[in-house]
C-alpha atoms as a PDB file:
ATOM      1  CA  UNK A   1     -27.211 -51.220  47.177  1.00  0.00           C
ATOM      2  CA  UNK A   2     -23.524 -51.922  46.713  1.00  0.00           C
ATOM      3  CA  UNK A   3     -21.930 -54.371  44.673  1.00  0.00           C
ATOM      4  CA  UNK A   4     -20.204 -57.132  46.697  1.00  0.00           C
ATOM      5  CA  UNK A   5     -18.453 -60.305  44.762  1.00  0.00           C
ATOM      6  CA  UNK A   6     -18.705 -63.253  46.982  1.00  0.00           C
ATOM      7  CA  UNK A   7     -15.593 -64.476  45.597  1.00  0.00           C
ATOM      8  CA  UNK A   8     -13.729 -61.794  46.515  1.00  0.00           C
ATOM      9  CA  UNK A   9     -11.255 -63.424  48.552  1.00  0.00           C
ATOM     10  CA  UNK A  10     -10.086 -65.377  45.971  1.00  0.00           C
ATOM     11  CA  UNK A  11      -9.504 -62.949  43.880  1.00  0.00           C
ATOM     12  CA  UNK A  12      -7.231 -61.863  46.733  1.00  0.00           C
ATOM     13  CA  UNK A  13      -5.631 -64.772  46.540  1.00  0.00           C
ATOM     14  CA  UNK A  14      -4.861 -64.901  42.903  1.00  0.00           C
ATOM     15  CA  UNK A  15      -3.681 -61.461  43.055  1.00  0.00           C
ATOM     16  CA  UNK A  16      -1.830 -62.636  45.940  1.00  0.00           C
ATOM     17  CA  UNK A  17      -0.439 -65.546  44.287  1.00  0.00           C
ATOM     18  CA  UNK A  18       0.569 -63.693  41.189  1.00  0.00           C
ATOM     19  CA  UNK A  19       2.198 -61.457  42.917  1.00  0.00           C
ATOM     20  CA  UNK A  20       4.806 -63.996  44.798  1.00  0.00           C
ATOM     21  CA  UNK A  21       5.285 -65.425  41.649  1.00  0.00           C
ATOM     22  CA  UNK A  22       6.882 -62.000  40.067  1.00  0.00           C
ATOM     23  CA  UNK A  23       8.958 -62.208  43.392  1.00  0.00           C
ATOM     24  CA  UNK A  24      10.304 -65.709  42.538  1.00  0.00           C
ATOM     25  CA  UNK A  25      10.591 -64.412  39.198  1.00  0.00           C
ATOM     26  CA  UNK A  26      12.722 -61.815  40.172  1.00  0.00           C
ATOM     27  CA  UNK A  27      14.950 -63.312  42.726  1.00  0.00           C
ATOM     28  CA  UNK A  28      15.536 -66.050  40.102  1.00  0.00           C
ATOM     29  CA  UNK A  29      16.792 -63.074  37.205  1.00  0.00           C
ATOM     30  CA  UNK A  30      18.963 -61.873  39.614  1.00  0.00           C
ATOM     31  CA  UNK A  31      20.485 -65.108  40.613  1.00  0.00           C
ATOM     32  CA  UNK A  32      20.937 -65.994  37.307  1.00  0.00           C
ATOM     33  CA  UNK A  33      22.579 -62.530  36.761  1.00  0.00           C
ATOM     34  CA  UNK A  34      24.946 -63.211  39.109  1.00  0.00           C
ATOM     35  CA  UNK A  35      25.806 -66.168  37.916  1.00  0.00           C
ATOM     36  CA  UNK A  36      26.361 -64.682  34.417  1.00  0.00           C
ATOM     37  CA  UNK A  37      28.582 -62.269  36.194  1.00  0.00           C
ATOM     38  CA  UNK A  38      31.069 -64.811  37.963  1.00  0.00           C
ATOM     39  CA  UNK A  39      31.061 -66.786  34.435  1.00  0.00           C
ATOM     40  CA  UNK A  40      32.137 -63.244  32.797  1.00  0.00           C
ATOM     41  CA  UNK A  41      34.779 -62.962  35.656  1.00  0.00           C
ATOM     42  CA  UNK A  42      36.192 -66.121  35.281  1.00  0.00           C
ATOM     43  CA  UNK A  43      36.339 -66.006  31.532  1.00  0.00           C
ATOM     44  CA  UNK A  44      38.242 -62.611  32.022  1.00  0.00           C
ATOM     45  CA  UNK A  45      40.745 -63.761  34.588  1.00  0.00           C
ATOM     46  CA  UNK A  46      41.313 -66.989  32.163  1.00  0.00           C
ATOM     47  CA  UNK A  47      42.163 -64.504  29.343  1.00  0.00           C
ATOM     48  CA  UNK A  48      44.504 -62.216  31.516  1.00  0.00           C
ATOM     49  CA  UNK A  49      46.334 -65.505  32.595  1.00  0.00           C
ATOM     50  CA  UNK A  50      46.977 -66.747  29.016  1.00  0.00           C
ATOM     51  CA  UNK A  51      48.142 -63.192  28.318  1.00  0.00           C
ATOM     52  CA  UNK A  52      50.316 -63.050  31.149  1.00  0.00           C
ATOM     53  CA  UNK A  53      51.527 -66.933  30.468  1.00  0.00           C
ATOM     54  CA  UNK A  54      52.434 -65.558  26.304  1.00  0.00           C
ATOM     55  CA  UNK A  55      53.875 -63.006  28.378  1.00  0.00           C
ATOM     56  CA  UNK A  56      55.887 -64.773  30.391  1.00  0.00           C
ATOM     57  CA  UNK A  57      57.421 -67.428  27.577  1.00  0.00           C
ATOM     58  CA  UNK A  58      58.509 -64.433  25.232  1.00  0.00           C
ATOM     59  CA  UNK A  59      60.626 -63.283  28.573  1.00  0.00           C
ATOM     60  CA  UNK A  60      61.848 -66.967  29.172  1.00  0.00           C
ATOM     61  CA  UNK A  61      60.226 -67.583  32.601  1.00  0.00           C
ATOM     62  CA  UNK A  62      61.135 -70.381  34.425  1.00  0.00           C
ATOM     63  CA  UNK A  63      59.422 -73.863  33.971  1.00  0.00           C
ATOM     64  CA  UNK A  64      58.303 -74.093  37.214  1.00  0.00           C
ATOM     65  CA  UNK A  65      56.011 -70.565  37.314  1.00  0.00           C
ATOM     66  CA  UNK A  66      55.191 -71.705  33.564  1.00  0.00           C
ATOM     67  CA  UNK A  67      53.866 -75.237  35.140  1.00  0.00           C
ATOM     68  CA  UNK A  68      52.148 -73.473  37.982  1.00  0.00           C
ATOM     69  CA  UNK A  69      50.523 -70.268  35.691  1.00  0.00           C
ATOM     70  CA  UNK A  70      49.493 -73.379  33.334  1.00  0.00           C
ATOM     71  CA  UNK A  71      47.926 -75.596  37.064  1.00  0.00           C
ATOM     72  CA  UNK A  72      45.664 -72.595  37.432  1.00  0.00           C
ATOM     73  CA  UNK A  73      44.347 -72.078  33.567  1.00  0.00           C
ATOM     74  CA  UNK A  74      43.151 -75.585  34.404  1.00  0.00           C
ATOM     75  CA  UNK A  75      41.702 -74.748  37.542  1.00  0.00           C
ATOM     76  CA  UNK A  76      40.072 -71.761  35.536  1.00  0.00           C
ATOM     77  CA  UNK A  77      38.643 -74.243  33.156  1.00  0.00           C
ATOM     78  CA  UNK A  78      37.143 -76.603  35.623  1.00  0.00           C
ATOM     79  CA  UNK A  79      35.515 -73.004  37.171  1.00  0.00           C
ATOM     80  CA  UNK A  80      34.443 -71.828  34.045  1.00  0.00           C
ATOM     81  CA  UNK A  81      33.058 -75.664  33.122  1.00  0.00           C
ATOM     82  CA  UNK A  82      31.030 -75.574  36.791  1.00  0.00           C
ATOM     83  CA  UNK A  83      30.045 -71.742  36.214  1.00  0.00           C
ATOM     84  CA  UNK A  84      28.685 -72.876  32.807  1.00  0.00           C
ATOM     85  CA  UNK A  85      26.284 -75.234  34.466  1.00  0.00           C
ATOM     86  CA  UNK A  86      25.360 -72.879  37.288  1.00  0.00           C
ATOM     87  CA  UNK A  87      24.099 -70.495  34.340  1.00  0.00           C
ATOM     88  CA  UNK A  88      21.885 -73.192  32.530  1.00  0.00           C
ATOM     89  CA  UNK A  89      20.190 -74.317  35.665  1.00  0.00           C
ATOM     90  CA  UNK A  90      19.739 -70.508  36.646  1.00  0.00           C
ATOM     91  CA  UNK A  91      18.216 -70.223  32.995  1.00  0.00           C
ATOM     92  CA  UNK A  92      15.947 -72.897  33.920  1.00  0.00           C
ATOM     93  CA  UNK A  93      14.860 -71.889  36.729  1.00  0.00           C
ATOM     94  CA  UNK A  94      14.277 -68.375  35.184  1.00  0.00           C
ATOM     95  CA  UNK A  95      11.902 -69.772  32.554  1.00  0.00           C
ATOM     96  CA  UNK A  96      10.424 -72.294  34.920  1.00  0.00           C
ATOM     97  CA  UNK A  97       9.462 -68.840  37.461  1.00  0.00           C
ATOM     98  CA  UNK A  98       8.145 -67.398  34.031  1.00  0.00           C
ATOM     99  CA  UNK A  99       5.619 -70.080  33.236  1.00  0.00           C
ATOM    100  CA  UNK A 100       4.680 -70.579  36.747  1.00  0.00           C
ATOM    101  CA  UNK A 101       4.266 -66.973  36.696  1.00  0.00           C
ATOM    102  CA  UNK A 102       1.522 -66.808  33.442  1.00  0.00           C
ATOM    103  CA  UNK A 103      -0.061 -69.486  34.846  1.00  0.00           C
ATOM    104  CA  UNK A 104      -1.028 -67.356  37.816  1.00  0.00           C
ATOM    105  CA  UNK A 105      -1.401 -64.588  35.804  1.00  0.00           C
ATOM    106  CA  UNK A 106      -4.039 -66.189  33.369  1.00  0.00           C
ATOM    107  CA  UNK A 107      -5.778 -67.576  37.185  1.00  0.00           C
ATOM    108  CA  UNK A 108      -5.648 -63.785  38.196  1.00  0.00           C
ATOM    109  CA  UNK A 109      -7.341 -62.767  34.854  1.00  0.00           C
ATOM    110  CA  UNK A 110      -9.859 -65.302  34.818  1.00  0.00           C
ATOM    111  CA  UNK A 111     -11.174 -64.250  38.352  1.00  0.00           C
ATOM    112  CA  UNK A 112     -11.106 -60.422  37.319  1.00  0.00           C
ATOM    113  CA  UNK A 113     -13.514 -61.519  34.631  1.00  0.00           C
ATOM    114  CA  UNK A 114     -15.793 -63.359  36.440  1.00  0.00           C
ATOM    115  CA  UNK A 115     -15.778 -60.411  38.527  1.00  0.00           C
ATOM    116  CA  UNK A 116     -16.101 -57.851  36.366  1.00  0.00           C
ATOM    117  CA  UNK A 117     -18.895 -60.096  34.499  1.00  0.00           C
ATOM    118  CA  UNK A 118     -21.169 -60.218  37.956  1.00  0.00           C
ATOM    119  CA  UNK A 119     -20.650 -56.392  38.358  1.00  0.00           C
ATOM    120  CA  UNK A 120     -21.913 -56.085  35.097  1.00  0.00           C
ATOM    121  CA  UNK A 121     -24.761 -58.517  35.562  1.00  0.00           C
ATOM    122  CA  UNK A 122     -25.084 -56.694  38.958  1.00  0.00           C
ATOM    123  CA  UNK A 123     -25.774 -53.275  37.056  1.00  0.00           C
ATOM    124  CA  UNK A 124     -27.818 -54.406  35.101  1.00  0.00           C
ATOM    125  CA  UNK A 125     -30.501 -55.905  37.544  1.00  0.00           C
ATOM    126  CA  UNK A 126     -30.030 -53.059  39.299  1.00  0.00           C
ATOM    127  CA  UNK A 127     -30.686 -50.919  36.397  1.00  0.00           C
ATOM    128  CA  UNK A 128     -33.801 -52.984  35.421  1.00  0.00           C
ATOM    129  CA  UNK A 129     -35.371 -52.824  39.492  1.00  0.00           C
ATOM    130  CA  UNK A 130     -34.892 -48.841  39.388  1.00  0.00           C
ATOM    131  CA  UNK A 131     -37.026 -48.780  36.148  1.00  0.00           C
ATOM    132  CA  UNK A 132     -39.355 -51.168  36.973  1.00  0.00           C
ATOM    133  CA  UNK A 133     -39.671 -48.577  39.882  1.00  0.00           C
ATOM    134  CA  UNK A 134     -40.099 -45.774  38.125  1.00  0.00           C
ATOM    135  CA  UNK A 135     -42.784 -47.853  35.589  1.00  0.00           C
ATOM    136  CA  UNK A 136     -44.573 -48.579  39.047  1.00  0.00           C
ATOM    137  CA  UNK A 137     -44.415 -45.025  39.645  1.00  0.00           C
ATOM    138  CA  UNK A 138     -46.057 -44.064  36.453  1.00  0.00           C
ATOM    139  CA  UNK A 139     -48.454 -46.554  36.522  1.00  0.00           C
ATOM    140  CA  UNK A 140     -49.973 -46.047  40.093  1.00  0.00           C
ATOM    141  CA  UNK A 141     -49.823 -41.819  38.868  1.00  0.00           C
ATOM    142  CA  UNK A 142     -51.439 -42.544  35.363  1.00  0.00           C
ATOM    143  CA  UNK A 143     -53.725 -45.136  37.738  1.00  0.00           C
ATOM    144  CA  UNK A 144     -54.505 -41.916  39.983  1.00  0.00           C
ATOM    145  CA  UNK A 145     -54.891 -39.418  37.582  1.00  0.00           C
ATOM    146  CA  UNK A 146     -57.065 -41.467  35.601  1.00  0.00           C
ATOM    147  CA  UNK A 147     -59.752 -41.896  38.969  1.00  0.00           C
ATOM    148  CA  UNK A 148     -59.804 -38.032  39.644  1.00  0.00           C
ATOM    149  CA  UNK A 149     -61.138 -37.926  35.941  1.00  0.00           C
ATOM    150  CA  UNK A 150     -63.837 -40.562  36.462  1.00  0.00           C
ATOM    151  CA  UNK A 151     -65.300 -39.110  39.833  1.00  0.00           C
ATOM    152  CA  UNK A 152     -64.793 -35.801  38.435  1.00  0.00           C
END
């Protein structure tokens, strides 16, 4: 006799579940990667500007390309202000996929136990019928043996 768990589909399911969650998990790490990765951009082409703006008063650029270099540092800073926030809500959502993500973990593990708990319970009887078998077995023999003695 095999051991079949009646609940087996949803442990499919959990599995399942679990499963799409480290997928949401994922695709929200690398989204929030990315985002870190803009931020880092933007940062960088901010600094290259301000060293190209020091730059440019030491060599007495005009004020026009000074008031235009200085129009896009701004413009940097609104980015880098926006990019800021795109990180912390991809953070969120990155911690937000991680408890969502034990939770169907802990479901997954708590099926797998009840499982592996009727498997064991299912061993056991079966373990218990095969000796109660074999008991049978040596009581009908002893039961046998002990008639040929009487008639004999």
């Amino acid at each position: 006799m095999k051991f079949r768990y009646h609940f087996q589909k949803v442990v499919d399911l959990k599995s399942n579940e679990k499963t799409q969650a480290e997928w949401m998990l994922s695709t929200a790490i690398g989204k929030l990667q990315t985002e870190e990765e803009h931020l880092i951009q933007l940062l960088n082409d901010r600094s290259n500007l301000i060293g190209i703006i020091q730059s440019a008063t030491e060599n007495t650029a005009s004020v026009n390309s000074l008031q235009e270099m200085q129009r896009y540092v701004h413009h940097l800073d609104e980015c880098i202000s926006r990019k800021n926030s795109d990180v912390k809500h991809a953070q969120v959502n990155v911690q937000r996929n991680q408890t969502f993500l034990n939770g169907k973990m802990v479901d997954e593990k708590v099926w797998l136990g009840a499982r592996d708990k009727a498997k064991i319970k299912f061993q056991q009887e079966m373990l218990l019928r095969e000796q109660n078998d074999l008991d049978e077995m040596a009581t009908v023999r002893f039961a046998a043996k002990a008639g040929r003695e009487v008639v004999s």
